[in-house]
Protein backbone atom coordinates (compact mmCIF):
# COMPACT_ATOMS: atom_id res chain seq x y z
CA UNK A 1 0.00 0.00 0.00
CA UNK A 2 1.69 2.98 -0.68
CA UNK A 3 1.62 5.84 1.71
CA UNK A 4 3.65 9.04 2.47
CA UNK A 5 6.80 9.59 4.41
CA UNK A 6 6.92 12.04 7.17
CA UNK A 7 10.01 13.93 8.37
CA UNK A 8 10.31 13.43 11.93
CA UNK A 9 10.29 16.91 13.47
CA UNK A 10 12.81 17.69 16.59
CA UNK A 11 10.42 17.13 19.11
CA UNK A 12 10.09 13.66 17.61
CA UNK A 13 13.38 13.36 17.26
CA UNK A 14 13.77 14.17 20.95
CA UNK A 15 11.15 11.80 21.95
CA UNK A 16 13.60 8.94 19.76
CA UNK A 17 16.59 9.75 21.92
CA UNK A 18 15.29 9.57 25.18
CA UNK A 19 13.57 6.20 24.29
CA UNK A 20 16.92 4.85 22.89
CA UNK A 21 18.57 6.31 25.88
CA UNK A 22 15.81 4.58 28.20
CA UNK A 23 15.47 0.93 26.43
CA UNK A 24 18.39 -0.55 28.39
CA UNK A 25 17.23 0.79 31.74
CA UNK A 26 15.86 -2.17 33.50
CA UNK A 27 12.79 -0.44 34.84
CA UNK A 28 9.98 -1.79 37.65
CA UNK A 29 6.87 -0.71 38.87
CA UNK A 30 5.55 -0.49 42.64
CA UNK A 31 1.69 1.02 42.93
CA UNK A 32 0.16 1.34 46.36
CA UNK A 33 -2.92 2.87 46.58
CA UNK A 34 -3.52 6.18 48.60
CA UNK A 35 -5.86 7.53 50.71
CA UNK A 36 -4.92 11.57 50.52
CA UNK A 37 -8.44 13.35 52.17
CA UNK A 38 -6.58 15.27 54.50
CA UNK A 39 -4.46 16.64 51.54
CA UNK A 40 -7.85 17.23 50.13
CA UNK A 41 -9.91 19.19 52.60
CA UNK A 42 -6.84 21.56 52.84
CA UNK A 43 -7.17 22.17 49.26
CA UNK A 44 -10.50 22.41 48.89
CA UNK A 45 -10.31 25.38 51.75
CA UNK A 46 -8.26 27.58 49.24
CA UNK A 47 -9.90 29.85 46.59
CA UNK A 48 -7.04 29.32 43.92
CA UNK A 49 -6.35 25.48 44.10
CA UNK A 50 -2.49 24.58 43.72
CA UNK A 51 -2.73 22.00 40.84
CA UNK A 52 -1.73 18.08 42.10
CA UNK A 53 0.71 18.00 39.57
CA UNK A 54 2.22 20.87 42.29
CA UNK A 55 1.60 18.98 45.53
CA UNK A 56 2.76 15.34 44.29
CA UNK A 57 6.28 17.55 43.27
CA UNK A 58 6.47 18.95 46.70
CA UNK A 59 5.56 16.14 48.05
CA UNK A 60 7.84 14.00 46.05
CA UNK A 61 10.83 16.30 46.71
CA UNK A 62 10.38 16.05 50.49
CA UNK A 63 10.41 12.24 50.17
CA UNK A 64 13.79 12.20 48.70
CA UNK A 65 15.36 14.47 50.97
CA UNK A 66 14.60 11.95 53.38
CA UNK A 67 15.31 8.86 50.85
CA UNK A 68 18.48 9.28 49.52
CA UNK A 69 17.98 6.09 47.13
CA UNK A 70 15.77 8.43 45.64
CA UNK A 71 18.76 10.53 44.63
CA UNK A 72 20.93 8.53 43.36
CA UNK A 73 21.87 7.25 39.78
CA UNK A 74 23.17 4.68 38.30
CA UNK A 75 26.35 5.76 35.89
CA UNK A 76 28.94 4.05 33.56
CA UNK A 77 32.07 7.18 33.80
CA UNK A 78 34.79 6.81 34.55
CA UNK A 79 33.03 2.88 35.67
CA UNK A 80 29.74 1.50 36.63
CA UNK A 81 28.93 3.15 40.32
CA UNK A 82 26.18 4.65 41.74
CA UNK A 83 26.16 8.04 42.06
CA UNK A 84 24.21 10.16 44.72
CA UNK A 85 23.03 13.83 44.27
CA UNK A 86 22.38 16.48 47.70
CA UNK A 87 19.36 17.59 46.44
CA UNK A 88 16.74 16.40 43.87
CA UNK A 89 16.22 18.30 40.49
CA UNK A 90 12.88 17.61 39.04
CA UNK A 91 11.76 17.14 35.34
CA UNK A 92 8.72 17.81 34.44
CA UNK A 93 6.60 16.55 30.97
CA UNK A 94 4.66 19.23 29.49
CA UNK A 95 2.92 18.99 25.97
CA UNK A 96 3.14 22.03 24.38
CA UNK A 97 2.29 23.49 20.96
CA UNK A 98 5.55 23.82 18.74
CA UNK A 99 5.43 24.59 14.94
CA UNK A 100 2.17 23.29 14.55
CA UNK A 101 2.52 20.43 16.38
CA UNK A 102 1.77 18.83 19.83
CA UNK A 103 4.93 18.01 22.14
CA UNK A 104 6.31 16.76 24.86
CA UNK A 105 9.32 18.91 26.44
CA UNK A 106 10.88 18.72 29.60
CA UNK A 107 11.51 21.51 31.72
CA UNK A 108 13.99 21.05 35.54
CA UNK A 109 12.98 22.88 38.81
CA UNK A 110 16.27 22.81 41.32
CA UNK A 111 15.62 21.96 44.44
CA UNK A 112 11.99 21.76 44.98
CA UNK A 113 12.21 20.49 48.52
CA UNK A 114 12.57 23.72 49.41
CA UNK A 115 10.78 26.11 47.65
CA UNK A 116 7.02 27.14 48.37
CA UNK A 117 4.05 25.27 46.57
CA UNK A 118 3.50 28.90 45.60
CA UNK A 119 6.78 29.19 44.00
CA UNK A 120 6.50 25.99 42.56
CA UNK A 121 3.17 26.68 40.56
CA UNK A 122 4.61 29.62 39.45
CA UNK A 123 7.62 27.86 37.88
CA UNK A 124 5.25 25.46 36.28
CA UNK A 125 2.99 27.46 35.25
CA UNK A 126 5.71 29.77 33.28
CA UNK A 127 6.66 26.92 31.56
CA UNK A 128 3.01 26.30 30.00
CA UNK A 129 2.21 29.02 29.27
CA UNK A 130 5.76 31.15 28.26
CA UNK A 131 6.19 30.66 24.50
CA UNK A 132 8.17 27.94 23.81
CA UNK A 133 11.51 29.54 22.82
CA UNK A 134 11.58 31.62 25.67
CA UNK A 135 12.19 28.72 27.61
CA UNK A 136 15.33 27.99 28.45
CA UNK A 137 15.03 24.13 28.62
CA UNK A 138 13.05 23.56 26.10
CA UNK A 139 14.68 26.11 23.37
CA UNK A 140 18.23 24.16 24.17
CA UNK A 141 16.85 20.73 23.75
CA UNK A 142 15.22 21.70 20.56
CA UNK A 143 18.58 22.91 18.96
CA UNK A 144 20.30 20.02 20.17
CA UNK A 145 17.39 18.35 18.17
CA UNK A 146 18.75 19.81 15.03
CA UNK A 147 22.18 17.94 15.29
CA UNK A 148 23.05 15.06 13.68
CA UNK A 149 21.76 11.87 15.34
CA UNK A 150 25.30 10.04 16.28
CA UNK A 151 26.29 13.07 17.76
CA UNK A 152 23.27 14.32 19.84
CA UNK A 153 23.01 10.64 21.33
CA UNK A 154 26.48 10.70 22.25
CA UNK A 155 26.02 13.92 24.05
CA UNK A 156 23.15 12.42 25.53
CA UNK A 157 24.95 9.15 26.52
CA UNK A 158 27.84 11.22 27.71
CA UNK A 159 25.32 13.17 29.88
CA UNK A 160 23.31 10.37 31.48
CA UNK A 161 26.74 8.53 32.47
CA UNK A 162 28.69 11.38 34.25
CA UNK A 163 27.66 12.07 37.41
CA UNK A 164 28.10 15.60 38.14
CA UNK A 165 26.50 16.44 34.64
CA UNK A 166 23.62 14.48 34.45
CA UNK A 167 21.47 15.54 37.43
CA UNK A 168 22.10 19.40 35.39
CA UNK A 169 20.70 18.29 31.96
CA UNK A 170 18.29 15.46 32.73
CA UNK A 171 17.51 16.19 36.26
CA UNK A 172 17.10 13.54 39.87
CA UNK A 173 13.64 12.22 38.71
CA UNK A 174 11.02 12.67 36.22
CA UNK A 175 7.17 13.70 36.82
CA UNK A 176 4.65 12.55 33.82
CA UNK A 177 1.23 12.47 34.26
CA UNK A 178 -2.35 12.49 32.09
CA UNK A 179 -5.03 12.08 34.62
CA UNK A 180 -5.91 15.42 33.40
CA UNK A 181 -6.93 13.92 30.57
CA UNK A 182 -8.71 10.64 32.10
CA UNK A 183 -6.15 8.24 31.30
CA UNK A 184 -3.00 6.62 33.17
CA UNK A 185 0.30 5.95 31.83
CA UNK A 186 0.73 2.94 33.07
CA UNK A 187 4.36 1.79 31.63
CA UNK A 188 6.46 5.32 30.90
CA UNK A 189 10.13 4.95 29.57
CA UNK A 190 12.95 7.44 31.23
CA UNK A 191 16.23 7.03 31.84
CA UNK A 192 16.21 8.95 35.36
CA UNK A 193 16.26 6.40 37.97
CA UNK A 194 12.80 6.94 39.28
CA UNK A 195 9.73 8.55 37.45
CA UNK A 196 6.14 9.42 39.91
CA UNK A 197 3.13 9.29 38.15
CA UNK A 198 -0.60 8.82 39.33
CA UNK A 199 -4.21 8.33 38.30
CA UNK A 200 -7.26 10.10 38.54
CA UNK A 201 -8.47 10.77 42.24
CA UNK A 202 -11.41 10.54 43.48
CA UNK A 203 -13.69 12.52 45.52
CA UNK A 204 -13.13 10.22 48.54
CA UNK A 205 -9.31 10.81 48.41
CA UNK A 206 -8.53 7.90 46.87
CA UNK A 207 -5.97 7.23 43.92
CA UNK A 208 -2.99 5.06 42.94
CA UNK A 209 0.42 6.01 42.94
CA UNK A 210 3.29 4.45 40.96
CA UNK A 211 7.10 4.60 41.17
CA UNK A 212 9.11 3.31 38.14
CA UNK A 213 12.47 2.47 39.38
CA UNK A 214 15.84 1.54 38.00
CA UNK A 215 16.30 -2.07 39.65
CA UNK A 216 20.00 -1.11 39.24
CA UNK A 217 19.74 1.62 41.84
CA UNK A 218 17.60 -0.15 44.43
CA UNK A 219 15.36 -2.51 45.07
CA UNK A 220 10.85 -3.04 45.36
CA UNK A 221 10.77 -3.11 48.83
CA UNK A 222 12.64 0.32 49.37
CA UNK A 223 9.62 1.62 46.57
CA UNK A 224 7.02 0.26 48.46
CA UNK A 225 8.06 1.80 52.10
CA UNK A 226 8.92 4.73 49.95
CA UNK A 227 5.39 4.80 48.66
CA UNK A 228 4.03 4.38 52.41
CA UNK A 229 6.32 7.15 53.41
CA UNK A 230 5.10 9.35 50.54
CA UNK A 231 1.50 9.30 51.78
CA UNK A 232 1.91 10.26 55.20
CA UNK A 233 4.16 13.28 53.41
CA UNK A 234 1.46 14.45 51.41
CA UNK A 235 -1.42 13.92 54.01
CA UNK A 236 0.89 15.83 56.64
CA UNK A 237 3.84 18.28 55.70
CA UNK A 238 2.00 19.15 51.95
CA UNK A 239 -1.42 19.25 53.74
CA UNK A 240 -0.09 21.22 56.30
CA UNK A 241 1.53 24.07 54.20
CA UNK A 242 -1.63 24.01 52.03
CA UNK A 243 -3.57 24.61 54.93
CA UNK A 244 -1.00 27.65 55.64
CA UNK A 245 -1.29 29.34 52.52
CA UNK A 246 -5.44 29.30 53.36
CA UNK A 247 -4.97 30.97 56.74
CA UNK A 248 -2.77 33.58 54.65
CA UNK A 249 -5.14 33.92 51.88
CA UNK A 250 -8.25 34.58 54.99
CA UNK A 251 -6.02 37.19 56.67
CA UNK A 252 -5.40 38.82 53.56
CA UNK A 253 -9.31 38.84 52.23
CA UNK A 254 -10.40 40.23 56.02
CA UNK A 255 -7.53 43.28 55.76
CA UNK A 256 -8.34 44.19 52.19
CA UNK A 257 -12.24 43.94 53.09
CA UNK A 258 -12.73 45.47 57.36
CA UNK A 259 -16.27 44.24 56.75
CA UNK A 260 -16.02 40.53 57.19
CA UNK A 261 -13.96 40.74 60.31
C-alpha cells in the first residue's frame, strides 16, 4: 500500500533519543494505593487550588530528601557506580504546541524540597504558558534536536553517564502524568532512575500512585516503604503548608475587606 513519508520533526526526534537512551534501563513498577483526604480538605479550603501535579512535586521532593535512594543514579564514567546527588532536580513533561505540532518537552525545577508550593506553581505554570523559545530548557533541547543523530546521542549518553552532569541536563527524577486527561500511563520509559506518576483521584481521596524504578539503583521493597512514606508526606507536611497558605489567603481577604472581620 503505498503511503507518504513524514520527516520526523525535533520534538520527535527528541522523543527517539530519550527512548533509545531509556530501552536498556531495566525499569519496575511499585503502585500502592492512597488515601490523601486530608491533603484534600486543605485544598479544597483555598480559593485558587495549587494544581496536584504541584503537591505530588512537593511532596515528592520532600520524600527524597529523606530517601536518599531516591537521589541517586546509576552511571557508567569513569566505571559502573552509583552516584548520589544532595538535592533532587525535578523534570517535568509538558505537551506544548511547537510549529504546529503537539509536544512533549521537559523543563527542571532545582531543588523543589525547598521552595514554596506557591513558587513551585509559578515555575510550572511559566513553563506552559511562556512561548516555547523563551524557555530555556526547552529552546536548548530543541537545537540540540537539530544535530546530527550520532552526535546528539552521544552527548546524551555522555550526559546520562557522568555524574556531576547528568542531574544538570536530565535532572534527579522525572514527573509525567495524564489524569488530566482521564487516562494513566501505566508503563512510561525514562532514563532517570525513578519517574512518579498517578491516576485520577477521586472525591473520597482515593488514587494510585506508581514509582518506576531503575532495579540497578535499588530494590521493590525500598519503593514500596517509599510509597508508604510518601502518603503520610502528602497527608501531613504538603497538607499542612496548604492549609497555611489558606490561613494567609483569609487574613489577607479580612484586611483588604474590614467588613467581614
Amino acid at each position: 500500500m503505498r503511503g507518504r513519508a513524514i520527516k520526523l520533526s525535533a520534538p520527535r526526534r527528541l522523543v527517539n533519543d530519550l527512548m533509545w537512551c531509556s530501552i536498556a534501563v531495566p525499569r519496575v513498577t511499585v503502585q500502592r494505593q492512597m488515601n490523601l483526604g486530608p491533603l484534600i480538605r486543605a485544598r479544597m479550603a483555598l480559593q485558587t487550588k495549587p494544581s496536584w501535579t504541584v503537591l505530588f512535586l512537593k511532596g515528592y521532593a520532600l520524600l527524597s530528601q529523606e530517601t536518599p535512594e531516591l537521589r541517586r543514579a546509576y552511571v557508567k564514567l569513569p566505571w559502573p557506580q552509583l552516584y548520589e546527588y544532595p538535592l533532587s532536580v525535578a523534570s517535568i513533561a509538558h505537551e506544548r504546541e511547537y510549529d504546529g505540532e503537539r509536544a512533549v518537552l521537559l523543563s527542571r525545577i532545582k531543588d523543589p524540597e525547598h521552595q514554596s508550593i506557591a513558587d513551585l506553581e509559578a515555575s510550572i505554570q511559566a513553563s506552559r504558558a511562556s512561548p516555547v523559545l523563551e524557555v530555556k530548557e526547552f529552546r536548548r533541547a530543541l537545537n540540540i534536536a537539530r544535530v546530527p543523530t550520532l552526535i546528539r546521542r552521544l552527548l546524551m549518553w555522555l550526559g546520562l553517564n557522568i555524574g556531576r552532569q547528568r542531574a544538570n541536563y536530565f535532572g534527579t527524577f522525572q514527573l509525567s502524568v495524564y489524569s488530566g486527561l482521564g487516562a494513566e500511563s501505566l508503563n512510561p520509559l525514562t532514563p532517570l532512575t525513578t519517574l512518579l506518576n498517578y491516576g485520577l483521584i477521586g472525591k473520597d481521596g482515593s488514587v494510585n500512585v506508581r514509582i518506576h524504578y531503575d532495579h540497578r539503583v535499588m530494590d521493590g521493597a525500598n519503593v514500596a516503604r517509599a510509597l508508604e512514606k510518601f502518603e503520610r508526606i502528602l497527608n501531613g507536611a504538603v497538607a499542612d503548608e496548604v492549609t497555611r497558605l489558606a490561613q494567609g489567603a483569609a487574613v489577607t481577604a479580612s484586611q483588604e475587606d474590614p467588613n467581614r472581620r
